[in-house]
N, C-alpha and C. Protein backbone atom coordinates (compact mmCIF):
# COMPACT_ATOMS: atom_id res chain seq x y z
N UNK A 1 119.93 136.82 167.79
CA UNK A 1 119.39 135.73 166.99
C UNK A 1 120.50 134.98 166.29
N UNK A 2 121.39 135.85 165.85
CA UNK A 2 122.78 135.39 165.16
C UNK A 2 122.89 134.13 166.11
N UNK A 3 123.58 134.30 167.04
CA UNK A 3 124.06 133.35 168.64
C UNK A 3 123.48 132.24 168.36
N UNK A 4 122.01 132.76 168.78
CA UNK A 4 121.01 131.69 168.97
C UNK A 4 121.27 130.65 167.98
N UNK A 5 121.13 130.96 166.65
CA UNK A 5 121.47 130.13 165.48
C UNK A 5 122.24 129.51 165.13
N UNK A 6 123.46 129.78 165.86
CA UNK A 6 124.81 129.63 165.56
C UNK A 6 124.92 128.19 166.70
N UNK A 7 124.39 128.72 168.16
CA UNK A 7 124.23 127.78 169.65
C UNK A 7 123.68 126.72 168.55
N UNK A 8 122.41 126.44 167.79
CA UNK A 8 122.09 125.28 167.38
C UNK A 8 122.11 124.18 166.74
N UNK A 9 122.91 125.00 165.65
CA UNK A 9 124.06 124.18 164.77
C UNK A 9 125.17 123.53 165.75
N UNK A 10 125.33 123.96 166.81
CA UNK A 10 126.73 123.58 167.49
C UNK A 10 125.90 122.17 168.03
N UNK A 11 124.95 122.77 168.44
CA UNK A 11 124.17 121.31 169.47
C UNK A 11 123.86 120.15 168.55
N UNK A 12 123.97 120.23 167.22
CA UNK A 12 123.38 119.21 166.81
C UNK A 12 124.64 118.17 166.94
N UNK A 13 124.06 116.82 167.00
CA UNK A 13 125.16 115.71 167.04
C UNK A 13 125.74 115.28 165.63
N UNK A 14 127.29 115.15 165.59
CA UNK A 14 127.65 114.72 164.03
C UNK A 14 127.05 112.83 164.07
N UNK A 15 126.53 113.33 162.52
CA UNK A 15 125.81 111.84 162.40
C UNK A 15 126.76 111.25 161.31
N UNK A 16 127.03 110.05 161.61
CA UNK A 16 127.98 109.29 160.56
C UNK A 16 126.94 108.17 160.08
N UNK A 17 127.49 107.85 158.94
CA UNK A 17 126.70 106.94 157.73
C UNK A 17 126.83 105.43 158.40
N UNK A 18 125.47 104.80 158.03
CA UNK A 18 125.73 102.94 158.86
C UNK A 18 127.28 102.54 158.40
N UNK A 19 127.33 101.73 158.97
CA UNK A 19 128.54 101.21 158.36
C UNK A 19 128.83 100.19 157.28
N UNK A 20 127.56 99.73 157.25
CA UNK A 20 127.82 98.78 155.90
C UNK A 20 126.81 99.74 155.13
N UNK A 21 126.83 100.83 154.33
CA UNK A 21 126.29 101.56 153.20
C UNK A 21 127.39 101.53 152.44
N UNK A 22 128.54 101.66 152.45
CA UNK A 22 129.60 101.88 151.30
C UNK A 22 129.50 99.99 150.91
N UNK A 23 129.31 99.31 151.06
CA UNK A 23 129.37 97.81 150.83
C UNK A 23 127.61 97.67 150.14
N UNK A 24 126.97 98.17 150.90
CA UNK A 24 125.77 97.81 149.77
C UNK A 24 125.82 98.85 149.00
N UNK A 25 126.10 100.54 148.81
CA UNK A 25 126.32 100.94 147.34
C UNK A 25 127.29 100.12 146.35
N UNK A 26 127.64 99.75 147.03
CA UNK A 26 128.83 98.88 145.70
C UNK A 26 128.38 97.74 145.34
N UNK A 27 127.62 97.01 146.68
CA UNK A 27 126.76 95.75 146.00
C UNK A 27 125.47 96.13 144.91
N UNK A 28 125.02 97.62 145.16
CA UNK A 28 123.79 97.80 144.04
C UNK A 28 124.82 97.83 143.19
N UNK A 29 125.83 99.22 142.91
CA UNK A 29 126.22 99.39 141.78
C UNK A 29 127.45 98.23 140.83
N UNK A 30 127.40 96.79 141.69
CA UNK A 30 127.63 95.83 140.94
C UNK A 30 126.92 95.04 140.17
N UNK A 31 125.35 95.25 141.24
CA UNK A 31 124.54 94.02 140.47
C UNK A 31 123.70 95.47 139.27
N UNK A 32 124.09 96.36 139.13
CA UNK A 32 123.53 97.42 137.72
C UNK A 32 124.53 96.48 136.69
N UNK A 33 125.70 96.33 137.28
CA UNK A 33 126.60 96.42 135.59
C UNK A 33 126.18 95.01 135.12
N UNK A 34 126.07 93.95 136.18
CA UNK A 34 125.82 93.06 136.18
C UNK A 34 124.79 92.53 134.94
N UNK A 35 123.68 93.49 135.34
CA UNK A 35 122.40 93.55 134.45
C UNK A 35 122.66 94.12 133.20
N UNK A 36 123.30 94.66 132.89
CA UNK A 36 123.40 95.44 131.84
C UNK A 36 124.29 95.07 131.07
N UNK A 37 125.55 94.17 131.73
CA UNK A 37 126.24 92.66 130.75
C UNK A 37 125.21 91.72 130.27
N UNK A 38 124.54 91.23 131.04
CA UNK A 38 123.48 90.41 130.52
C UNK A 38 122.59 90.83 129.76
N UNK A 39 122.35 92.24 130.35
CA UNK A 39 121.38 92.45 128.47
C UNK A 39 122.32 92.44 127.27
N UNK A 40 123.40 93.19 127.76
CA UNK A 40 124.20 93.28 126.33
C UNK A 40 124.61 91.83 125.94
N UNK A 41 124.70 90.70 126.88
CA UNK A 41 125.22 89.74 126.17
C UNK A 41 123.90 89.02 125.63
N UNK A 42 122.77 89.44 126.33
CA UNK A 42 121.50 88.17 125.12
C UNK A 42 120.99 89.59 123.97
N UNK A 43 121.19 90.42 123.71
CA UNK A 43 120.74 91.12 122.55
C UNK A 43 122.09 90.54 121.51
N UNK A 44 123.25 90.63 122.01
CA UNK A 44 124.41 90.19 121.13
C UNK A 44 124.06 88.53 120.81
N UNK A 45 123.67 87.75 121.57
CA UNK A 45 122.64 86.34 121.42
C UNK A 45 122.09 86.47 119.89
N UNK A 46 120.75 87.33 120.46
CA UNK A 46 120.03 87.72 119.62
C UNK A 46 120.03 88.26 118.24
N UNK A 47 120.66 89.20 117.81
CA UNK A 47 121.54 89.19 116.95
C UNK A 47 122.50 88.32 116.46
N UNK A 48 122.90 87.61 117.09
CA UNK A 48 123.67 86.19 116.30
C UNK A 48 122.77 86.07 115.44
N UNK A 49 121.60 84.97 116.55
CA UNK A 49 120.73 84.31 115.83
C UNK A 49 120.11 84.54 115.01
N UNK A 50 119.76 85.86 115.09
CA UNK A 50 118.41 86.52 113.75
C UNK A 50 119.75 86.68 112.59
N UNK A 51 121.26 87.22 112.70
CA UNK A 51 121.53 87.13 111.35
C UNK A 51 122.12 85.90 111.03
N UNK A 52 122.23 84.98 111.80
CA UNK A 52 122.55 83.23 111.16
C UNK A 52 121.24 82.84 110.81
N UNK A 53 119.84 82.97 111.15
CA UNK A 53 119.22 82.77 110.50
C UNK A 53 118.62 83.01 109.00
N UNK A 54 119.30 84.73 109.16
CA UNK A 54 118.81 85.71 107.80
C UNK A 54 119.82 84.82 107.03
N UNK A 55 120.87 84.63 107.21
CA UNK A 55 121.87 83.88 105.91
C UNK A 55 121.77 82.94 105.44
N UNK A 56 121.21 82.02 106.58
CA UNK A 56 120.69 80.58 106.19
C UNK A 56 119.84 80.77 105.27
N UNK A 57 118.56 81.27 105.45
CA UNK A 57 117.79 81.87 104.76
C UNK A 57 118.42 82.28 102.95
N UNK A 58 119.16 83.31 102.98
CA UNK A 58 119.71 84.26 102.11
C UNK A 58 120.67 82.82 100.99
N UNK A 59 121.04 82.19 101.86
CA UNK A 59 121.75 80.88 101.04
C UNK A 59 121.09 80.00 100.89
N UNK A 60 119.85 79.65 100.89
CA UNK A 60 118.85 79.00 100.79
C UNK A 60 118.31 79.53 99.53
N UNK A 61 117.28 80.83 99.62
CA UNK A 61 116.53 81.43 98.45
C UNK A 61 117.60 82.33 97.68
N UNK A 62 118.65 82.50 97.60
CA UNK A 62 119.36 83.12 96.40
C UNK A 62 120.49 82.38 96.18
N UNK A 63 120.69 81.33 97.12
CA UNK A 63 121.52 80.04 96.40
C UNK A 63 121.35 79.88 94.97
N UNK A 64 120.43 79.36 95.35
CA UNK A 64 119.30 78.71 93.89
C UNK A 64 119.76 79.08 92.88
N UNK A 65 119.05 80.72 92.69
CA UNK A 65 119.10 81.67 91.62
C UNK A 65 120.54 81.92 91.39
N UNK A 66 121.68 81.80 92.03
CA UNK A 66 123.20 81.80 91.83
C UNK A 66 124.00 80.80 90.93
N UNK A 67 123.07 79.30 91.42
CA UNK A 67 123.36 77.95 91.12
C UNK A 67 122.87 78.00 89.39
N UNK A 68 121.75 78.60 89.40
CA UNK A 68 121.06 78.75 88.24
C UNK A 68 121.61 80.32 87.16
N UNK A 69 122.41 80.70 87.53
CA UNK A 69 122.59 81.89 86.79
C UNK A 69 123.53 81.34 85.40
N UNK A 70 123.80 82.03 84.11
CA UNK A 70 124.48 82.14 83.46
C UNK A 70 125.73 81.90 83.56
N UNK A 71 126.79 81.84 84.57
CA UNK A 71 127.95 82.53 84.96
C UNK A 71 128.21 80.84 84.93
N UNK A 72 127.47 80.03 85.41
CA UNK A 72 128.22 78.87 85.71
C UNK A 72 128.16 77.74 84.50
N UNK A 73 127.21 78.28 83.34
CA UNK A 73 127.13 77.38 81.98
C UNK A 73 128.65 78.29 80.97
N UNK A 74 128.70 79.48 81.61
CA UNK A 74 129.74 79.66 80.93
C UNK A 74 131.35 79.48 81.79
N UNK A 75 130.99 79.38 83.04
CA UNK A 75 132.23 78.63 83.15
C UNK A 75 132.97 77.50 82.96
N UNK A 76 131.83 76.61 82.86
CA UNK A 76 132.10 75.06 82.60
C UNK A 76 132.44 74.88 81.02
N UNK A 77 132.58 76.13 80.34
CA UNK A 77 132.96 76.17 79.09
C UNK A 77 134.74 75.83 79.32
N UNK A 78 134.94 76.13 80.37
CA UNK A 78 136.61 76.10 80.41
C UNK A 78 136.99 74.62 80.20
N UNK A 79 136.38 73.85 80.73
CA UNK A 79 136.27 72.40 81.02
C UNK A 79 136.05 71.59 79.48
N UNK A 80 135.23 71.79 78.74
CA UNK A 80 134.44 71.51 77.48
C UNK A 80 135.35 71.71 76.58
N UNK A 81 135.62 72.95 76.29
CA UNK A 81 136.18 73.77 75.41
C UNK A 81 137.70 74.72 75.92
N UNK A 82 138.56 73.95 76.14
CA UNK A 82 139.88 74.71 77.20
C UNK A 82 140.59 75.48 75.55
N UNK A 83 140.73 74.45 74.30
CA UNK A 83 141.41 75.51 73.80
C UNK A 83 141.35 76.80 73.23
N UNK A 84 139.23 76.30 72.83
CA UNK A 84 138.81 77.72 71.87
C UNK A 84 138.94 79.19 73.56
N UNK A 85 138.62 79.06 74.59
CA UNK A 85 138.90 79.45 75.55
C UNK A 85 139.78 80.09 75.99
N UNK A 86 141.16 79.16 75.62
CA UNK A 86 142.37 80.21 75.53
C UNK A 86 142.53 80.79 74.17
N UNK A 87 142.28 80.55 72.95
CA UNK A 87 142.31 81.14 72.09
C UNK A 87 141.50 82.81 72.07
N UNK A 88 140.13 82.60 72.99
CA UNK A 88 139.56 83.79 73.01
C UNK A 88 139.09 84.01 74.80
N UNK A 89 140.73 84.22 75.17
CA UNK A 89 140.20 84.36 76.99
C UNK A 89 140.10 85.94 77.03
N UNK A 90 140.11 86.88 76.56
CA UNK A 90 139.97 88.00 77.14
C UNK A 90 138.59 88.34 77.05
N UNK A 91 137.54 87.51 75.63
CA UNK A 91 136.22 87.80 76.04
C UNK A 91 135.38 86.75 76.45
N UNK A 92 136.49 86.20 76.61
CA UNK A 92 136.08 84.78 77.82
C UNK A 92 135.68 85.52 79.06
N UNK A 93 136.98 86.16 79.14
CA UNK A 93 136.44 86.69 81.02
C UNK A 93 135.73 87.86 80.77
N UNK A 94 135.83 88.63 79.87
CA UNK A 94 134.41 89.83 79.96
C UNK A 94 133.24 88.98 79.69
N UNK A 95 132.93 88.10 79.43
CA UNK A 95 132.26 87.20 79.60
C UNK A 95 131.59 86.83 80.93
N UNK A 96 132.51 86.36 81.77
CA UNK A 96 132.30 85.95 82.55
C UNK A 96 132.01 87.09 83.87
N UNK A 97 132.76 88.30 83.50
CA UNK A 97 132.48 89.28 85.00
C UNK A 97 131.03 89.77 84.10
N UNK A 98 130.43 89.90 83.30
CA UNK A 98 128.81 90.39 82.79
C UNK A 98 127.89 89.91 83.51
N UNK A 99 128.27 88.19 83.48
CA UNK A 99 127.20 87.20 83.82
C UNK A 99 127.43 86.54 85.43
N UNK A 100 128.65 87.72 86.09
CA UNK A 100 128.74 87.05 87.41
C UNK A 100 127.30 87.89 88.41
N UNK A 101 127.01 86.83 88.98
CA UNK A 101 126.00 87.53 89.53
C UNK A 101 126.17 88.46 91.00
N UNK A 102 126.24 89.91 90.89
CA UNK A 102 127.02 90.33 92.00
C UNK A 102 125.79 90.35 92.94
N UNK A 103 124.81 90.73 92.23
CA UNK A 103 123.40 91.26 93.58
C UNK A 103 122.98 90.46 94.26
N UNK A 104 123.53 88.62 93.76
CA UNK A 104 123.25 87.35 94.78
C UNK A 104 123.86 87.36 95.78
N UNK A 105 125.15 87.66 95.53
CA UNK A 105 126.44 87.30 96.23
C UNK A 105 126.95 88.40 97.66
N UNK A 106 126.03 89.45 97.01
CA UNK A 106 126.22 90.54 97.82
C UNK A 106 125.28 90.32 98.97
N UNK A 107 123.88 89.87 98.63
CA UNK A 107 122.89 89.42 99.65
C UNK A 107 123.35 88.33 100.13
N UNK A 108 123.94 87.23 99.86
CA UNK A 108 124.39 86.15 100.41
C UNK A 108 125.24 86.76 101.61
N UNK A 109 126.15 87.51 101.52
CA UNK A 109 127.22 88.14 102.38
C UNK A 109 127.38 89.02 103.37
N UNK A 110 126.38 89.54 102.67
CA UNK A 110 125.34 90.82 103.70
C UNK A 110 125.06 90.02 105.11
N UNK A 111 124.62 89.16 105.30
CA UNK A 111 124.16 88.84 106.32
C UNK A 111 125.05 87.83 107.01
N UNK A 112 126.22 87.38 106.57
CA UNK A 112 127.34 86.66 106.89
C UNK A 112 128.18 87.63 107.70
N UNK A 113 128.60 88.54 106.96
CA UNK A 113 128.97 89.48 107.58
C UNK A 113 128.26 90.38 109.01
N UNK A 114 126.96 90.44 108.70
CA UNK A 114 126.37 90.94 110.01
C UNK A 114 126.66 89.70 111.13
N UNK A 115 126.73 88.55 110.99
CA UNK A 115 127.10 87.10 111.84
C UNK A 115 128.13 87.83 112.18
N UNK A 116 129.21 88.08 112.08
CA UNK A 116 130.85 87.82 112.33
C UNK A 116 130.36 89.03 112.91
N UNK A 117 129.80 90.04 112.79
CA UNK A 117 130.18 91.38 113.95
C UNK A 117 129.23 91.19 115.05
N UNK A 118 128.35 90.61 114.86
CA UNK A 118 127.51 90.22 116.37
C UNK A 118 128.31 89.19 116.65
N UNK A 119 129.35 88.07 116.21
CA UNK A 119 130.23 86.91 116.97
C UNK A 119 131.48 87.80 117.71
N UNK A 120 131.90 88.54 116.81
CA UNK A 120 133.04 90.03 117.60
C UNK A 120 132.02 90.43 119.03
N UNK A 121 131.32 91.04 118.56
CA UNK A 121 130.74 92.05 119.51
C UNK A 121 130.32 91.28 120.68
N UNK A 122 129.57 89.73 120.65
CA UNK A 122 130.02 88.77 121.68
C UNK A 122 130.98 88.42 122.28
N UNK A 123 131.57 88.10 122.11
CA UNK A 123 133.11 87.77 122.21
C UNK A 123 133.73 88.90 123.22
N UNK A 124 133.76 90.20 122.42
CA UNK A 124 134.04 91.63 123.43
C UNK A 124 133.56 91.59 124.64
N UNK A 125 132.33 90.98 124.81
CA UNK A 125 131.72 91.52 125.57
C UNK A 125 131.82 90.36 126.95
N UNK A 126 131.37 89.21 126.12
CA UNK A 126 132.42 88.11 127.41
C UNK A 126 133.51 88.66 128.24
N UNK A 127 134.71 88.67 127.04
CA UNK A 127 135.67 89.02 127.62
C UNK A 127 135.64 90.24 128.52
N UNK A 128 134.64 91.15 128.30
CA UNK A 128 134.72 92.36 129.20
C UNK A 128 134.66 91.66 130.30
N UNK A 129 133.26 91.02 130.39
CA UNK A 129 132.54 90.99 131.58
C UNK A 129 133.27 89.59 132.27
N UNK A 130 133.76 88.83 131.47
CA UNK A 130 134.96 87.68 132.85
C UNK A 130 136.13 88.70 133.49
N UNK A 131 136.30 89.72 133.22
CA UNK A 131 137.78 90.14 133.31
C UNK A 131 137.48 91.71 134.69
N UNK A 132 135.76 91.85 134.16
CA UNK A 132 135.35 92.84 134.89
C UNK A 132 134.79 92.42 136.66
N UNK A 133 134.09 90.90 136.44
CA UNK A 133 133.80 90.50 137.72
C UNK A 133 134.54 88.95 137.65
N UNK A 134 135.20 89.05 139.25
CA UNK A 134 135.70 88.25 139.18
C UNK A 134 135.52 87.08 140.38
N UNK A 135 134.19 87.20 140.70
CA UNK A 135 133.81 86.71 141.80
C UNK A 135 132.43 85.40 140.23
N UNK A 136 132.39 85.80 139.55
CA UNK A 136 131.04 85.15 138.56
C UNK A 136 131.86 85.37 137.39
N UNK A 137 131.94 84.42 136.90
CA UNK A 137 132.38 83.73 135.61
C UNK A 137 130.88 83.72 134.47
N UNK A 138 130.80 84.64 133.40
CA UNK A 138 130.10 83.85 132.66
C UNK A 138 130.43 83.31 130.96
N UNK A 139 130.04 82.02 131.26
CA UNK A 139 130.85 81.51 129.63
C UNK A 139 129.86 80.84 129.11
């Protein structure tokens, strides 16, 4: 039976792969990355937009309340009043860091900052993907 088993393995014919399979695995596994630049580049889109919008926004409704805070009737004291000012600048400026408004400024920025790392993280990702295929350009 050994023989026998052995005779049949021998008989079988070696089968080789089509010849264009190594050209279409590489054409699937181009058009994967392909897809998967393009998602990464419209979620990085997407993210632009939702945090240029949040800021617009954020400088819009806490503009206001910034424009309107304390900090800026006592700065314009410098202007009005320059000498009593220097006469009493050290509680001039404790003065002025009390009434600066940080929790506006911080929300104002908050979302400026999220802009600039989704404009990076775009940017990266262009550049990956012009440098990665070089048959498709996308800009």
């Amino acid at each position: 039976m050994n023989t026998n088993l052995n005779q049949i393995f021998k008989n079988i014919p070696d089968r080789e792969p089509p010849k264009n399979l190594e050209d279409s695995v590489f054409k699937l596994i181009e058009r994967e990355k392909e897809k998967k630049m393009k998602i990464n580049l419209f979620l990085s889109y997407l993210g632009l937009a939702s945090s240029f919008s949040l800021a617009f926004w954020a400088i819009i409704a806490l503009g206001n309340s910034f424009l309107q805070s304390e900090f800026w009737s006592m700065l314009s004291l410098i202007f009005s009043d320059a000498v009593l000012v220097a006469q009493n600048w050290e509680e001039y400026a404790y003065s002025l860091m009390e009434t600066f408004p940080v929790v506006n400024v911080i929300a104002v920025l908050t979302p400026v900052f999220i802009c600039l790392l989704f404009f990076n993280l775009l940017l990266s990702f262009k550049d990956k993907y012009r440098y990665s295929h070089n048959h498709f350009e996308f800009v």
